[in-house]
Protein backbone atom coordinates (compact mmCIF):
# COMPACT_ATOMS: atom_id res chain seq x y z
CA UNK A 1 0.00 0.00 0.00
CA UNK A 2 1.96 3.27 -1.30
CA UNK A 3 1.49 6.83 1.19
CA UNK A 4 -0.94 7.98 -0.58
CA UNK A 5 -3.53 5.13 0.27
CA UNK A 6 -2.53 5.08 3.73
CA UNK A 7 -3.28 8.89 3.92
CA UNK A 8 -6.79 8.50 2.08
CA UNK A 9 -7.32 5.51 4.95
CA UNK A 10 -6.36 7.80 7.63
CA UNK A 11 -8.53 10.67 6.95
CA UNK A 12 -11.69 7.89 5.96
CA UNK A 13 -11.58 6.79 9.36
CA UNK A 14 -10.68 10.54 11.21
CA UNK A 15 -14.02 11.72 9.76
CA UNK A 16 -16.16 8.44 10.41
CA UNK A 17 -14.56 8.99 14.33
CA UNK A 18 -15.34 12.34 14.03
CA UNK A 19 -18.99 12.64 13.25
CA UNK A 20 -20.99 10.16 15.71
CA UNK A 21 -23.76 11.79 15.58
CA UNK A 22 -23.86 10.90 11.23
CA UNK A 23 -23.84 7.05 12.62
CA UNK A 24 -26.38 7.28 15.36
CA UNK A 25 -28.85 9.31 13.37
CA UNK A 26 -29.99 12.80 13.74
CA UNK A 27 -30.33 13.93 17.27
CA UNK A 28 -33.97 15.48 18.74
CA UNK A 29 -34.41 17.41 22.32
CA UNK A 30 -37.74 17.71 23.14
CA UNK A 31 -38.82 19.45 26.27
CA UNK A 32 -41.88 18.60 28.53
CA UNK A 33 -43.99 20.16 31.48
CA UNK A 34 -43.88 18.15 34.73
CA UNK A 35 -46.98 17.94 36.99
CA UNK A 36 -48.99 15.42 39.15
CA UNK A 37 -49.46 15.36 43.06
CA UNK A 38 -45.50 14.36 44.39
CA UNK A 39 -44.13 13.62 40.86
CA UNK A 40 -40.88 15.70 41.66
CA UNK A 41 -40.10 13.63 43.98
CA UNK A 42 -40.35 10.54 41.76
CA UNK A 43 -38.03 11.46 39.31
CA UNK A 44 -35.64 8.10 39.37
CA UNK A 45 -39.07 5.98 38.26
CA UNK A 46 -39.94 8.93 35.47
CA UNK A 47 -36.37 8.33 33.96
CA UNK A 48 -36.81 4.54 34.10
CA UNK A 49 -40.45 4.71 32.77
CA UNK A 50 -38.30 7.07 29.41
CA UNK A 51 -35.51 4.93 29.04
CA UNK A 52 -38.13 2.45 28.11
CA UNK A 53 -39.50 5.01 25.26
CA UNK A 54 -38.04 3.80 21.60
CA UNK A 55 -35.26 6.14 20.55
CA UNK A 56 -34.56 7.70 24.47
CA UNK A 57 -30.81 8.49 25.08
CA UNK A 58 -31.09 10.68 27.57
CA UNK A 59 -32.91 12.47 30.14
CA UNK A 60 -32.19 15.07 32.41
CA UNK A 61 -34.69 17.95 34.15
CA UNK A 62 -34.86 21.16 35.52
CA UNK A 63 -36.66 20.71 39.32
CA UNK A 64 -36.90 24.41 39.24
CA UNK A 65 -39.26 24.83 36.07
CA UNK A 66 -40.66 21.35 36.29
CA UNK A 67 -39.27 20.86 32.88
CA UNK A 68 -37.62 17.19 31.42
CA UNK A 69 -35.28 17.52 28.78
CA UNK A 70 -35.27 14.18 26.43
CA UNK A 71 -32.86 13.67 23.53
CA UNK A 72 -32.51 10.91 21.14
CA UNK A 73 -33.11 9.17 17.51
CA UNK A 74 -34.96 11.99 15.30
CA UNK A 75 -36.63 9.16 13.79
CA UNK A 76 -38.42 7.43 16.57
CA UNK A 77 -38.65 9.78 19.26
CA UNK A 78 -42.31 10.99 19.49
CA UNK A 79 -43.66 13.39 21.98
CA UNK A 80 -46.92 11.63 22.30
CA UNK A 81 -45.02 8.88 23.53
CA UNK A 82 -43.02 10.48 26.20
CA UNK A 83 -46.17 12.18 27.29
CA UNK A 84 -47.90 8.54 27.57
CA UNK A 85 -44.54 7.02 29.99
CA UNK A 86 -44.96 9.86 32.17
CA UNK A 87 -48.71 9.39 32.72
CA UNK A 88 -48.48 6.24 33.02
CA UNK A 89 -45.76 6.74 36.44
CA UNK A 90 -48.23 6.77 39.40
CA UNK A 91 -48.38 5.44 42.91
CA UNK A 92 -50.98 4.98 45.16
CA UNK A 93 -51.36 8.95 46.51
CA UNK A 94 -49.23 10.28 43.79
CA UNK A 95 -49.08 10.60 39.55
CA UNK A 96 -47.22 12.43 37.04
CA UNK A 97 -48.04 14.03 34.37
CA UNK A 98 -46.86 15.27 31.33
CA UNK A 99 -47.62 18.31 28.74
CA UNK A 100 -46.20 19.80 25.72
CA UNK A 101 -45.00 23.27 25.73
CA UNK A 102 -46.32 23.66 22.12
C-alpha cells in the first residue's frame, strides 16, 4: 500500500470517528412540562419509565421549572409517547403528568 492510500485511509476513518452523531442518526431534544401530586419527587421511576420510550438516550430535568429535557433518535422519538410514559408513572397517593409546551 503506497502513502498515498494510507493517507486517504487515515482521513476515511478521522471523519467516520469524528462525526458520531452521522452514525447514530440525527439527534432530537424535546422538552416537557412536569406535573402530578409528588411527581418531583419521583423522578428516578420517570427516567426509568423514558428509558423504556423507543429512541430515548437521555434524560435530564430542571426541578426548578418542572421541565424534562429528552434527547434521542430523530426518527423514533415521538412526543406523544413520552407524554404517555410519564402518565403512566403513578403510585398509590401520587401521579405524574406530562404536557407539551407547544
Amino acid at each position: 500500500m503506497g502513502s498515498g492510500q494510507k493517507m486517504a485511509m487515515v482521513v476515511a476513518l478521522s471523519i467516520v470517528m469524528m462525526t458520531p452523531a452521522i452514525a447514530l442518526g440525527a439527534t432530537e431534544k424535546l422538552t416537557l412540562k412536569l406535573g402530578g401530586n409528588y411527581c418531583n419527587f419521583y423522578l428516578d421511576d420517570v427516567t426509568k419509565a423514558l428509558k423504556k420510550v423507543a429512541g430515548v438516550r437521555h434524560v435530564s430535568y430542571n426541578k426548578a421549572q418542572d421541565r424534562v429535557y429528552v434527547t434521542g433518535d430523530s426518527k423514533t422519538l415521538k412526543e406523544s409517547d413520552l407524554i404517555n410514559a410519564i402518565d403512566a408513572v403513578k403510585g398509590s397517593s401520587w401521579n405524574c403528568e406530562a404536557h407539551s409546551l407547544h
